[in-house]
PDB file of N, CA and C in Angstrom:
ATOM      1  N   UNK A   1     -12.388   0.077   1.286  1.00  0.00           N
ATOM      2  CA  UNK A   1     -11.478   0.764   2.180  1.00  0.00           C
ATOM      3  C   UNK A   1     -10.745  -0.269   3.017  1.00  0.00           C
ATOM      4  N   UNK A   2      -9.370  -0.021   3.440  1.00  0.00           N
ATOM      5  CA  UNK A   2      -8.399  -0.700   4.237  1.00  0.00           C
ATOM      6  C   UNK A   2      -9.197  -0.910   5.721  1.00  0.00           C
ATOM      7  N   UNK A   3      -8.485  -1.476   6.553  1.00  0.00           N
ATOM      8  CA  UNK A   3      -8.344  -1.409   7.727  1.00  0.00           C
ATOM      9  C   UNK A   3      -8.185   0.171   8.266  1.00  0.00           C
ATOM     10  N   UNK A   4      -7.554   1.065   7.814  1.00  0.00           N
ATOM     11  CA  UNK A   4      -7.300   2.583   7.963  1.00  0.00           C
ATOM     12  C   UNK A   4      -8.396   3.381   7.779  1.00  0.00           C
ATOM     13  N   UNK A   5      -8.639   4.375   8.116  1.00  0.00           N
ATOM     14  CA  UNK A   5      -9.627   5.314   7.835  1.00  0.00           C
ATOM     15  C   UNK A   5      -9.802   5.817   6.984  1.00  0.00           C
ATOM     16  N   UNK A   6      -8.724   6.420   6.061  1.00  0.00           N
ATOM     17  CA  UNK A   6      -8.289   6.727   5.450  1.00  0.00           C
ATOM     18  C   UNK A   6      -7.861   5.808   3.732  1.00  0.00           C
ATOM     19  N   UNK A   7      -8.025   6.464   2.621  1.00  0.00           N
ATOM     20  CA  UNK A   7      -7.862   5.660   1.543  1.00  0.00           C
ATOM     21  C   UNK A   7      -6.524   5.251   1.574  1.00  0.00           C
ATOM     22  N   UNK A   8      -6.664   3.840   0.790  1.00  0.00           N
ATOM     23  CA  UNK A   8      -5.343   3.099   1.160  1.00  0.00           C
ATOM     24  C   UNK A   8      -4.451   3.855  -0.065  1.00  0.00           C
ATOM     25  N   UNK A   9      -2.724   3.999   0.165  1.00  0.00           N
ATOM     26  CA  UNK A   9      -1.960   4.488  -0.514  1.00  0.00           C
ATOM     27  C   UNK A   9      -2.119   3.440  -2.132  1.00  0.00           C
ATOM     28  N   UNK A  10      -1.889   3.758  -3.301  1.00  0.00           N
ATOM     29  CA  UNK A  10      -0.453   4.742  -3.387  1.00  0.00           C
ATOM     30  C   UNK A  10      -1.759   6.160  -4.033  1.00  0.00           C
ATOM     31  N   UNK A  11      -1.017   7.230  -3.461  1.00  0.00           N
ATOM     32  CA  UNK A  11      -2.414   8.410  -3.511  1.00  0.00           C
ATOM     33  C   UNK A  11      -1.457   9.270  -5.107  1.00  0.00           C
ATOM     34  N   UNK A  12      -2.244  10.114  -6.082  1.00  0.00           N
ATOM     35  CA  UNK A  12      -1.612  10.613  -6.796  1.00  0.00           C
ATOM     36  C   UNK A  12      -2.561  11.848  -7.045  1.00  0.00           C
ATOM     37  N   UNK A  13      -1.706  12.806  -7.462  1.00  0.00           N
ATOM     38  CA  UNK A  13      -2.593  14.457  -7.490  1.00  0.00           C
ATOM     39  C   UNK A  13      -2.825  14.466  -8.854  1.00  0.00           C
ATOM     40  N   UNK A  14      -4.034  14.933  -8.605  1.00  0.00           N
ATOM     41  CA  UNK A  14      -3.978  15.998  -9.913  1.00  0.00           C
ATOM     42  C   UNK A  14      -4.620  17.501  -9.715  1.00  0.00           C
ATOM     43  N   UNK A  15      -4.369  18.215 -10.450  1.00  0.00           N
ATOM     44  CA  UNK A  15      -4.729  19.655 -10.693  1.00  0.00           C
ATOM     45  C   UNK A  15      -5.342  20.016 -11.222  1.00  0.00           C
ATOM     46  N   UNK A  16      -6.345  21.143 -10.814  1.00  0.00           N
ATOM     47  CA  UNK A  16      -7.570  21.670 -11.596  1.00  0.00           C
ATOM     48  C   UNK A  16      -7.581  23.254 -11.226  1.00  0.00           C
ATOM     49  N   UNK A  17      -7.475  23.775 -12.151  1.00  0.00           N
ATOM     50  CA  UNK A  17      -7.117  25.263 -12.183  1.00  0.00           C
ATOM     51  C   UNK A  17      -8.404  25.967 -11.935  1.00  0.00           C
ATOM     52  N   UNK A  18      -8.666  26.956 -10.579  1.00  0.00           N
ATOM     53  CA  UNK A  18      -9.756  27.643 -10.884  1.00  0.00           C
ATOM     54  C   UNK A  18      -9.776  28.806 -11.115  1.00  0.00           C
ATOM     55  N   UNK A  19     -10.914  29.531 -10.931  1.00  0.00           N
ATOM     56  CA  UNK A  19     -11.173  31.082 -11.810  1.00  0.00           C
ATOM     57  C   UNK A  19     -10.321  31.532 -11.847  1.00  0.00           C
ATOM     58  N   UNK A  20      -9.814  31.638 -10.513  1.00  0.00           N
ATOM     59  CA  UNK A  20      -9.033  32.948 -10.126  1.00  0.00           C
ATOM     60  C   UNK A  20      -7.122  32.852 -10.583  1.00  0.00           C
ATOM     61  N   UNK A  21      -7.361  31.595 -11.260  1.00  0.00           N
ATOM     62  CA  UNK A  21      -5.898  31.435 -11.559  1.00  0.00           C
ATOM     63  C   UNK A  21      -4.864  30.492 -10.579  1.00  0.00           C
ATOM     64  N   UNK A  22      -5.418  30.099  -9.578  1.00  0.00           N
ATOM     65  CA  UNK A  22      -4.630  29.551  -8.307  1.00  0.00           C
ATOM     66  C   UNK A  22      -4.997  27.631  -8.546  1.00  0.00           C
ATOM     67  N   UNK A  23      -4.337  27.197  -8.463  1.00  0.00           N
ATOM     68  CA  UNK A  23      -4.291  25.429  -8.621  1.00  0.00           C
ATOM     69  C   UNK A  23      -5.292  24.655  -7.263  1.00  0.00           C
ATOM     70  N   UNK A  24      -6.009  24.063  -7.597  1.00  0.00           N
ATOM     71  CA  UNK A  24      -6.621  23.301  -6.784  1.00  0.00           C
ATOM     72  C   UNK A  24      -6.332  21.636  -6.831  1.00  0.00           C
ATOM     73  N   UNK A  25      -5.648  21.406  -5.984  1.00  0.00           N
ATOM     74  CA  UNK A  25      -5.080  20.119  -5.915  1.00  0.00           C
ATOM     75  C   UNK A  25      -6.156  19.150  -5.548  1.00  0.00           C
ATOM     76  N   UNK A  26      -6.529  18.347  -5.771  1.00  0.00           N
ATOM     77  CA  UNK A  26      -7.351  16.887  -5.707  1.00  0.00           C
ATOM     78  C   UNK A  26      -6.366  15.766  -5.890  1.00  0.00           C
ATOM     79  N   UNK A  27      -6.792  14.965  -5.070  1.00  0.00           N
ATOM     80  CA  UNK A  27      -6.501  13.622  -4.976  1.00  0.00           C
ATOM     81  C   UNK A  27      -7.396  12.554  -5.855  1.00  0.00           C
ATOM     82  N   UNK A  28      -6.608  12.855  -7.007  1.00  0.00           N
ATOM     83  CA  UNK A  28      -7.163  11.466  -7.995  1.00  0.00           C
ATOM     84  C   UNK A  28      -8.096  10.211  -7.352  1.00  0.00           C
ATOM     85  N   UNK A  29      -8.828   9.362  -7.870  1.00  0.00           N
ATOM     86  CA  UNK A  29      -9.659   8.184  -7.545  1.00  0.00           C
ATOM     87  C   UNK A  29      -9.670   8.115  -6.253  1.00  0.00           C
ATOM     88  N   UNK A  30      -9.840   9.386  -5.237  1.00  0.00           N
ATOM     89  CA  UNK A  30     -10.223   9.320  -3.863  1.00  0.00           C
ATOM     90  C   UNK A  30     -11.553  10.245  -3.420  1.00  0.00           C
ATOM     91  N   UNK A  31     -12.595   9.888  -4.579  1.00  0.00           N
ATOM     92  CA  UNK A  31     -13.235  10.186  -4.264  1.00  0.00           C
ATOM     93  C   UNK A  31     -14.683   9.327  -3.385  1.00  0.00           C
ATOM     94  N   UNK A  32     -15.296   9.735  -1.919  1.00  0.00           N
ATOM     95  CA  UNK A  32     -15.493   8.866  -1.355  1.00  0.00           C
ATOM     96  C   UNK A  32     -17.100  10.030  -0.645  1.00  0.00           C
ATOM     97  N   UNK A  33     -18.033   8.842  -0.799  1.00  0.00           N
ATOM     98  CA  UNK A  33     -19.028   9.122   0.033  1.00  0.00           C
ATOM     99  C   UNK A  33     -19.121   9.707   1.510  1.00  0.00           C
ATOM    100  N   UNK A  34     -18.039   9.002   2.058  1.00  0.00           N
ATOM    101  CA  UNK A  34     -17.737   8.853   3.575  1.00  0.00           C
ATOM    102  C   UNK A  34     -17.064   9.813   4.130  1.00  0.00           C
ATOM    103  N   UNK A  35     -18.354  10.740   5.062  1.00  0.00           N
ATOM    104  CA  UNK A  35     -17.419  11.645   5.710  1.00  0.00           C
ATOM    105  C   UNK A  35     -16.347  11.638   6.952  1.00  0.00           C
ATOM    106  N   UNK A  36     -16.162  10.405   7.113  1.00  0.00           N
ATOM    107  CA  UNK A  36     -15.368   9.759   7.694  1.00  0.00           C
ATOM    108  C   UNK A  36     -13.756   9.887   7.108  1.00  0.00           C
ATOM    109  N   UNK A  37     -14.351   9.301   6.076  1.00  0.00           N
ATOM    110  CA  UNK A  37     -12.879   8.648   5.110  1.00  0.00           C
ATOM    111  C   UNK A  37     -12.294   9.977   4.568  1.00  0.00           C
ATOM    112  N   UNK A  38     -12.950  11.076   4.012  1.00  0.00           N
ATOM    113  CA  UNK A  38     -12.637  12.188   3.817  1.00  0.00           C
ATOM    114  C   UNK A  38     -11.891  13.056   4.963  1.00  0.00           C
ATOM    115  N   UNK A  39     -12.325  13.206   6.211  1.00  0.00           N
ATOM    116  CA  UNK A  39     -12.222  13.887   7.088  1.00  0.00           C
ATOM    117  C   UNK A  39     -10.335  13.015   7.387  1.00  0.00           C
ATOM    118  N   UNK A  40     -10.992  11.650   7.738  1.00  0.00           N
ATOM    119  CA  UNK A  40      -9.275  10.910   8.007  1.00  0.00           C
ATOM    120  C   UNK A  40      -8.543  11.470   6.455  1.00  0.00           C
ATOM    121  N   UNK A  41      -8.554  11.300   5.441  1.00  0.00           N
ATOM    122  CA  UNK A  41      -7.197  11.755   4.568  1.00  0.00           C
ATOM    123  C   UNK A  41      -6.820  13.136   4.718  1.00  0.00           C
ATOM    124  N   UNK A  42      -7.879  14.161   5.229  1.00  0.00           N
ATOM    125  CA  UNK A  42      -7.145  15.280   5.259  1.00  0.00           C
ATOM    126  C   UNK A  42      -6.480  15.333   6.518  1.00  0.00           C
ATOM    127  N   UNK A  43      -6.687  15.030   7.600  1.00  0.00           N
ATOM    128  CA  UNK A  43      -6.005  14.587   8.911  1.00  0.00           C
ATOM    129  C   UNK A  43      -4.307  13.944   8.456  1.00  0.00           C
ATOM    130  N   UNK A  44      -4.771  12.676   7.394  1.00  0.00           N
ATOM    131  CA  UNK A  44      -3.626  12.096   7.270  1.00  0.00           C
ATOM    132  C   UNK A  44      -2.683  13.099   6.244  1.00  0.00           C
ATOM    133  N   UNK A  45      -2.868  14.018   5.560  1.00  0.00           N
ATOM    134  CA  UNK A  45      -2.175  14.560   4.663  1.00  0.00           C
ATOM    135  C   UNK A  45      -1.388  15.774   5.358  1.00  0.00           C
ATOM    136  N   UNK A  46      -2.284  16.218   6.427  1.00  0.00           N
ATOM    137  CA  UNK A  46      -1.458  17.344   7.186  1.00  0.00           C
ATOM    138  C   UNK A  46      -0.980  16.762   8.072  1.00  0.00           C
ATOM    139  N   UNK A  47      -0.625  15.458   8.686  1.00  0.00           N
ATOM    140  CA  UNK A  47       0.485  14.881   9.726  1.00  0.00           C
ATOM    141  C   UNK A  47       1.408  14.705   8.787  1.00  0.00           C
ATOM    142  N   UNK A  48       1.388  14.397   7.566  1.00  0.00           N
ATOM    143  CA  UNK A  48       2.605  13.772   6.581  1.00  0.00           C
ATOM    144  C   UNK A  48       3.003  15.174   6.491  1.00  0.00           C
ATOM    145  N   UNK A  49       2.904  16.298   5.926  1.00  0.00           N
ATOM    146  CA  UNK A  49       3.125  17.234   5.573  1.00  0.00           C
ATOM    147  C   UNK A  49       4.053  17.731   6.453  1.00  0.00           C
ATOM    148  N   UNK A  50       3.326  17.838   7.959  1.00  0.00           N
ATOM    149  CA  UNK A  50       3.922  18.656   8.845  1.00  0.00           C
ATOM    150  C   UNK A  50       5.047  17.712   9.306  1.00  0.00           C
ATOM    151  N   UNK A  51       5.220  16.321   9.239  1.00  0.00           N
ATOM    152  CA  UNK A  51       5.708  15.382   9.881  1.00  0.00           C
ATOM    153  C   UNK A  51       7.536  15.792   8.654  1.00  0.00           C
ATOM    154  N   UNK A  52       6.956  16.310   7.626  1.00  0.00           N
ATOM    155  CA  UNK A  52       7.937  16.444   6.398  1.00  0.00           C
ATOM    156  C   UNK A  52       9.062  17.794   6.408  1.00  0.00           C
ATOM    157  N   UNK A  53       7.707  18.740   7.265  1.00  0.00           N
ATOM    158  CA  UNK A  53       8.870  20.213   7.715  1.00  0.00           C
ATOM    159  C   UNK A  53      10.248  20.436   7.849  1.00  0.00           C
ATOM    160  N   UNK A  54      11.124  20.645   6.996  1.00  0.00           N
ATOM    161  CA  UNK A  54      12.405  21.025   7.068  1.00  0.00           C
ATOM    162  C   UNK A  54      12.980  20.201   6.158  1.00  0.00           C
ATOM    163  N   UNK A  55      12.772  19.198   5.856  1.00  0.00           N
ATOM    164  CA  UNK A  55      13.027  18.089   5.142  1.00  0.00           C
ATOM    165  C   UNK A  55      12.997  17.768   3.501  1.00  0.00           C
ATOM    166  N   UNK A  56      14.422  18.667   2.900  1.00  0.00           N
ATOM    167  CA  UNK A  56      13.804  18.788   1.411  1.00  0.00           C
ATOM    168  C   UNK A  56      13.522  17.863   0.692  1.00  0.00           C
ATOM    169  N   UNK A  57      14.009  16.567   0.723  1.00  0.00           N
ATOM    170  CA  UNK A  57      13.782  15.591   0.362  1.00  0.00           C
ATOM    171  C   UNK A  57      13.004  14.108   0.568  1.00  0.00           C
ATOM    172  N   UNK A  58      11.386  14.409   1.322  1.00  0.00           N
ATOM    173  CA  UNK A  58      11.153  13.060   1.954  1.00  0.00           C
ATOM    174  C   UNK A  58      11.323  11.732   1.233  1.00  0.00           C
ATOM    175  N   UNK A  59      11.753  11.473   0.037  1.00  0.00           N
ATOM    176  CA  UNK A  59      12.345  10.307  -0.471  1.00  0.00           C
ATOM    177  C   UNK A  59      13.591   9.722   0.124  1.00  0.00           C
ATOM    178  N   UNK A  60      14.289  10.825   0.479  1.00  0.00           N
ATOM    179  CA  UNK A  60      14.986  10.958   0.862  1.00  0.00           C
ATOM    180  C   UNK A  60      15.230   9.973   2.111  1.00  0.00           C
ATOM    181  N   UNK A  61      14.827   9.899   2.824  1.00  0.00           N
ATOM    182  CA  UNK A  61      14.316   8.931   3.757  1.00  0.00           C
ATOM    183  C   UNK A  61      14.443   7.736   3.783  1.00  0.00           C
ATOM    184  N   UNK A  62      13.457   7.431   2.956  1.00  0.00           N
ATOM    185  CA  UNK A  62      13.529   5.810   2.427  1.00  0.00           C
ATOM    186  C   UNK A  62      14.772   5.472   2.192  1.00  0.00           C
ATOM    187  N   UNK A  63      15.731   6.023   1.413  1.00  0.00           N
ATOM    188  CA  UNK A  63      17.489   5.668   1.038  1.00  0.00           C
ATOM    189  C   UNK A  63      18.147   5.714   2.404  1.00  0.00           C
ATOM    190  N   UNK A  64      18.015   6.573   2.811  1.00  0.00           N
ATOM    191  CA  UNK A  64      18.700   6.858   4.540  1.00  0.00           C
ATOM    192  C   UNK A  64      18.367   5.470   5.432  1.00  0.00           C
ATOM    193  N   UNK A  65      16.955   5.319   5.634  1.00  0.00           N
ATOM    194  CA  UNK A  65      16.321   4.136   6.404  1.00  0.00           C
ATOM    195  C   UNK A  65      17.157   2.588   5.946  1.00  0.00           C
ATOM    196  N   UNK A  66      16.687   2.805   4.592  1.00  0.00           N
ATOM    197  CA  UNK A  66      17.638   1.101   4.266  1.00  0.00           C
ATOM    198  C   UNK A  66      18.891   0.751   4.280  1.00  0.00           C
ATOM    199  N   UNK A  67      19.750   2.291   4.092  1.00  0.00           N
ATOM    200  CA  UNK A  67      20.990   2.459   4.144  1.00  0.00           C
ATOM    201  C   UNK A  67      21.687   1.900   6.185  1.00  0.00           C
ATOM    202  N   UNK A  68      20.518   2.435   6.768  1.00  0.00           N
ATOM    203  CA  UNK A  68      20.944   1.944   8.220  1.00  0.00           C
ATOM    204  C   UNK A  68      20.399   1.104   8.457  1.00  0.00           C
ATOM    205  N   UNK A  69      19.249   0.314   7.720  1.00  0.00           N
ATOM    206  CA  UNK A  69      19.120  -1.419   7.986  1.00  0.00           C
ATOM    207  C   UNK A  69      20.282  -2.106   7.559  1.00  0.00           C
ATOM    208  N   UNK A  70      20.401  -1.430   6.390  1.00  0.00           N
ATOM    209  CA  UNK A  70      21.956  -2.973   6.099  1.00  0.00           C
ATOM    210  C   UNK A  70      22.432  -2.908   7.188  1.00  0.00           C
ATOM    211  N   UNK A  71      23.082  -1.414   6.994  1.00  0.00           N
ATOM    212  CA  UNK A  71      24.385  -1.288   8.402  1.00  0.00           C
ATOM    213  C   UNK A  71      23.992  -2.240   9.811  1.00  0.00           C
ATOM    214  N   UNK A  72      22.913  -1.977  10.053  1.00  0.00           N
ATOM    215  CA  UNK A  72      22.606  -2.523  11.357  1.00  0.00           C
ATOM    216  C   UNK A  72      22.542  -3.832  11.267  1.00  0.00           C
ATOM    217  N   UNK A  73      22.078  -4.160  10.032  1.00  0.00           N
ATOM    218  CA  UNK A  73      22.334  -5.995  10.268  1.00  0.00           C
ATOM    219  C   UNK A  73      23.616  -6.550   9.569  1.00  0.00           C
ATOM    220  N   UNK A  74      24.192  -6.066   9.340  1.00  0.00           N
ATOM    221  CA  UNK A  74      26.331  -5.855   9.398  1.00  0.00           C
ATOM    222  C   UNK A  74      26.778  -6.051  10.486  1.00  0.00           C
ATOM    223  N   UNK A  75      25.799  -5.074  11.098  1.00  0.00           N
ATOM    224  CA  UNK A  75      26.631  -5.397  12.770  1.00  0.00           C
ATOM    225  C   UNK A  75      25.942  -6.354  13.441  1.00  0.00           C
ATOM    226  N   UNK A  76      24.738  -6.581  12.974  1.00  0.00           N
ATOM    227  CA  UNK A  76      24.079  -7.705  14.028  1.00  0.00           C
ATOM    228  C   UNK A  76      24.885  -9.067  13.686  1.00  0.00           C
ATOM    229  N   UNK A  77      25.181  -9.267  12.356  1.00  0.00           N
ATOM    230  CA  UNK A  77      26.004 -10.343  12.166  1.00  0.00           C
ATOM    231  C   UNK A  77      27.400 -10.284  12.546  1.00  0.00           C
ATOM    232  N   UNK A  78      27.973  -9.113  12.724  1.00  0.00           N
ATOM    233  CA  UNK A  78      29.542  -9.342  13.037  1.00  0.00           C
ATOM    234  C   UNK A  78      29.514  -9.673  14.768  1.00  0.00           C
ATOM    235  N   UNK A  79      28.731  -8.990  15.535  1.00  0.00           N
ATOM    236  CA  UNK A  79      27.947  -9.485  17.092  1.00  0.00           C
ATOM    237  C   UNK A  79      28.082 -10.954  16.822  1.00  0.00           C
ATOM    238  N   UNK A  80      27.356 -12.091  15.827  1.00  0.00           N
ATOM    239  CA  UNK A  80      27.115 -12.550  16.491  1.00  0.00           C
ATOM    240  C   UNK A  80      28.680 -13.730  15.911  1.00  0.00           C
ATOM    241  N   UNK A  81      29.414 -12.779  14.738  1.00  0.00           N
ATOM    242  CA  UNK A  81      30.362 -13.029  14.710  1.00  0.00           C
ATOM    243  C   UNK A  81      31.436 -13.432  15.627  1.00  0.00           C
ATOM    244  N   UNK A  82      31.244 -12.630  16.374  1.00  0.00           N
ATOM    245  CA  UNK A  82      32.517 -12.674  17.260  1.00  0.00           C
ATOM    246  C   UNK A  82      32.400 -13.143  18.589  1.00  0.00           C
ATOM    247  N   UNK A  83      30.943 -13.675  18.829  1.00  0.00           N
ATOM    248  CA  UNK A  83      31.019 -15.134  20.220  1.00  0.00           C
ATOM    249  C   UNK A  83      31.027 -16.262  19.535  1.00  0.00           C
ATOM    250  N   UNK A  84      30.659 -16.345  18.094  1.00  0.00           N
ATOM    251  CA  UNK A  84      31.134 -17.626  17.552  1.00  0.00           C
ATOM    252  C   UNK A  84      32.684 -17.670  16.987  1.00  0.00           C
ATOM    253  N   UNK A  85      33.141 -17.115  16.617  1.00  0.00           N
ATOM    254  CA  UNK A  85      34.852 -16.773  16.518  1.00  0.00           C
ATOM    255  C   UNK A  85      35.679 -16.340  17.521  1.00  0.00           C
ATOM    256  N   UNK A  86      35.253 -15.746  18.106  1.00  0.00           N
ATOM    257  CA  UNK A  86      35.747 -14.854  19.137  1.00  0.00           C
ATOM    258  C   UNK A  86      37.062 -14.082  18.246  1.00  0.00           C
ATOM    259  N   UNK A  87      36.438 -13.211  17.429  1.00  0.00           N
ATOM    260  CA  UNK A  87      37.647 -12.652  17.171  1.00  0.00           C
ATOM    261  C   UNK A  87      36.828 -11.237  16.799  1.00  0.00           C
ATOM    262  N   UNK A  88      37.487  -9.991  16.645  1.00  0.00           N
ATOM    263  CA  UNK A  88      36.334  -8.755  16.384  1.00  0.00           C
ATOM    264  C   UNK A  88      36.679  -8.270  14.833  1.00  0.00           C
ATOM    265  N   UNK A  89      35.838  -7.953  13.386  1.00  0.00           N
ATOM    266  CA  UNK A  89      35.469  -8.044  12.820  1.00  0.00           C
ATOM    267  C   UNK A  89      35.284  -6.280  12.820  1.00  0.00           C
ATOM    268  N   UNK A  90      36.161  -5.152  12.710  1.00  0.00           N
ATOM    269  CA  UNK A  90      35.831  -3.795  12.508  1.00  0.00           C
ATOM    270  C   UNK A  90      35.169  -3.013  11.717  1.00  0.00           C
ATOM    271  N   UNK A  91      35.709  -3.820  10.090  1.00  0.00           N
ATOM    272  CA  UNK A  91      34.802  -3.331   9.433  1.00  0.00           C
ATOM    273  C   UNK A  91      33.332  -2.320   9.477  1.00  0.00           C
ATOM    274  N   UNK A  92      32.549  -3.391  10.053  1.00  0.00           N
ATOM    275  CA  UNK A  92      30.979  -2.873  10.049  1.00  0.00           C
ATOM    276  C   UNK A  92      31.171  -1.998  10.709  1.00  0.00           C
ATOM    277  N   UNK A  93      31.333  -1.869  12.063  1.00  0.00           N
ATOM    278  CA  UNK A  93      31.893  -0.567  13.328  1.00  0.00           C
ATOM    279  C   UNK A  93      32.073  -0.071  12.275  1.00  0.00           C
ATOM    280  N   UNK A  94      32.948   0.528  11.497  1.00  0.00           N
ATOM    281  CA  UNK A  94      33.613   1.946  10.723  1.00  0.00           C
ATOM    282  C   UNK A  94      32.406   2.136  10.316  1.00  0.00           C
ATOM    283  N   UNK A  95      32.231   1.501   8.892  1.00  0.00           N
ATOM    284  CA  UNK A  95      31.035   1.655   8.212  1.00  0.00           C
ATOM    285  C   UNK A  95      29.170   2.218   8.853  1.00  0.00           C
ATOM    286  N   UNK A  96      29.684   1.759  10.145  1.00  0.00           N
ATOM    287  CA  UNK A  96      28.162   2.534  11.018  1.00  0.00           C
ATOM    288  C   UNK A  96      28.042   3.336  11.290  1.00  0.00           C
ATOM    289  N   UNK A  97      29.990   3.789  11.618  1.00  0.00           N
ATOM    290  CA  UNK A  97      30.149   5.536  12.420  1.00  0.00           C
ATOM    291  C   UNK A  97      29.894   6.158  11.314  1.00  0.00           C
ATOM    292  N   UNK A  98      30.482   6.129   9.908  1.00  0.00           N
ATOM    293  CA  UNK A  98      30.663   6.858   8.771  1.00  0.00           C
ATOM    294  C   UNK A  98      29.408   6.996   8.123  1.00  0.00           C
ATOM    295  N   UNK A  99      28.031   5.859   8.195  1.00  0.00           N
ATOM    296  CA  UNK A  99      26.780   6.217   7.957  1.00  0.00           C
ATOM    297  C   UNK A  99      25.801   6.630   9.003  1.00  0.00           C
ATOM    298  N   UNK A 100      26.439   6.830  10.427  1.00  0.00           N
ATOM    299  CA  UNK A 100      25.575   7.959  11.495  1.00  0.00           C
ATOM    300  C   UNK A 100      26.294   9.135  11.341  1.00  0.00           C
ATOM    301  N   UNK A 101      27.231   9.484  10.895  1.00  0.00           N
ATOM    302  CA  UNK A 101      28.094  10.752  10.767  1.00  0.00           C
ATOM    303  C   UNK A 101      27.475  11.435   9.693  1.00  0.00           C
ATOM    304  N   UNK A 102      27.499  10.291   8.581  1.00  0.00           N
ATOM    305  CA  UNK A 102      26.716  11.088   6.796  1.00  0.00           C
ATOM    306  C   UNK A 102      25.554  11.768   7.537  1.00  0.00           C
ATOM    307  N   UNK A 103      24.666  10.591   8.076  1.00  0.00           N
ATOM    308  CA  UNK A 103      23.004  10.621   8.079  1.00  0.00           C
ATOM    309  C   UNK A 103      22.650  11.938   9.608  1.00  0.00           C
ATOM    310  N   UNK A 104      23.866  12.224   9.859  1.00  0.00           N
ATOM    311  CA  UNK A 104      24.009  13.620  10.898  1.00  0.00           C
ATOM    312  C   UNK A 104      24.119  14.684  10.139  1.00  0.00           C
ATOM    313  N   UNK A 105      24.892  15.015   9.225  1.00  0.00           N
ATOM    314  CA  UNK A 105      25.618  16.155   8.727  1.00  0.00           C
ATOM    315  C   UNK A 105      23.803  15.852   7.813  1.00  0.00           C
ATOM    316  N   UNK A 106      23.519  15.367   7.366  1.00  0.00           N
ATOM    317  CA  UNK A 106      22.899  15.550   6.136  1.00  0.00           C
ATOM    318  C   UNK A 106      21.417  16.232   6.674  1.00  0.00           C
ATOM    319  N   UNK A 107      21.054  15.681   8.259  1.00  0.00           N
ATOM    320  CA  UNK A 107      20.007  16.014   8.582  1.00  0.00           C
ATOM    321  C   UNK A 107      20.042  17.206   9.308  1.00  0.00           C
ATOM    322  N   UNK A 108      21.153  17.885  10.088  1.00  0.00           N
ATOM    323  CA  UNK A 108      21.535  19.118  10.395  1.00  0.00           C
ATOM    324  C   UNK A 108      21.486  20.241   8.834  1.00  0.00           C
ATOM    325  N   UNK A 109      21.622  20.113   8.014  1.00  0.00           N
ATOM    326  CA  UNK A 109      21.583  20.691   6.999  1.00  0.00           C
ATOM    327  C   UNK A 109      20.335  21.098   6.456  1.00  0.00           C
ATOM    328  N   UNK A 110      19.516  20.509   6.800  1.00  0.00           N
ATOM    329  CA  UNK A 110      18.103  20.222   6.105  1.00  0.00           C
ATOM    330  C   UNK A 110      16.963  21.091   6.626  1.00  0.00           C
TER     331      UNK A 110
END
């Protein structure tokens, strides 16, 4: 086990159908002595879950997130552009409003 309480990612399901016809989800190779370690993944699976509410796409995310690291370090370089040039460099500005504007509309929608 990690530093975490909880089994370290990457976690993958599988399914096991019981009597009654309804799917019983298990977490593949997480199976663990420790009622510790058990108790933390179900803790950790219903903060992700609930943390996910409204949100059809949590992959989704990850593209959004890196999409506003570039941006942000676009602008951290045109900043530091323009006390070493002294001249201003708009580009990135547009490009930041137009990916907080996307990453607005897209999350109002959701």
């Amino acid at each position: 086990m990690s530093d975490s309480k909880w089994t370290p990612e990457p976690w993958t399901i599988g399914v096991d159908w019981e009597n009654d016809g309804w799917p019983a989800y298990r977490l593949r190779d997480m199976l663990t002595d420790s009622h510790e370690e058990a108790s933390a993944n179900g803790v950790r699976i219903a903060a992700c879950v609930n943390a996910c509410a409204g949100i059809e796409d949590p992959q989704e995310l990850r593209r959004q997130r890196d999409e506003l690291l570039e941006t942000l370090e676009n602008l951290h370089f045109a900043v530091i552009d323009v006390y070493k040039s002294g001249r201003i460099p708009a580009e990135p500005f547009v490009q930041a409003g137009n990916i907080i504007a996307k990453t607005r509309s897209e999350n109002t929608t959701a």
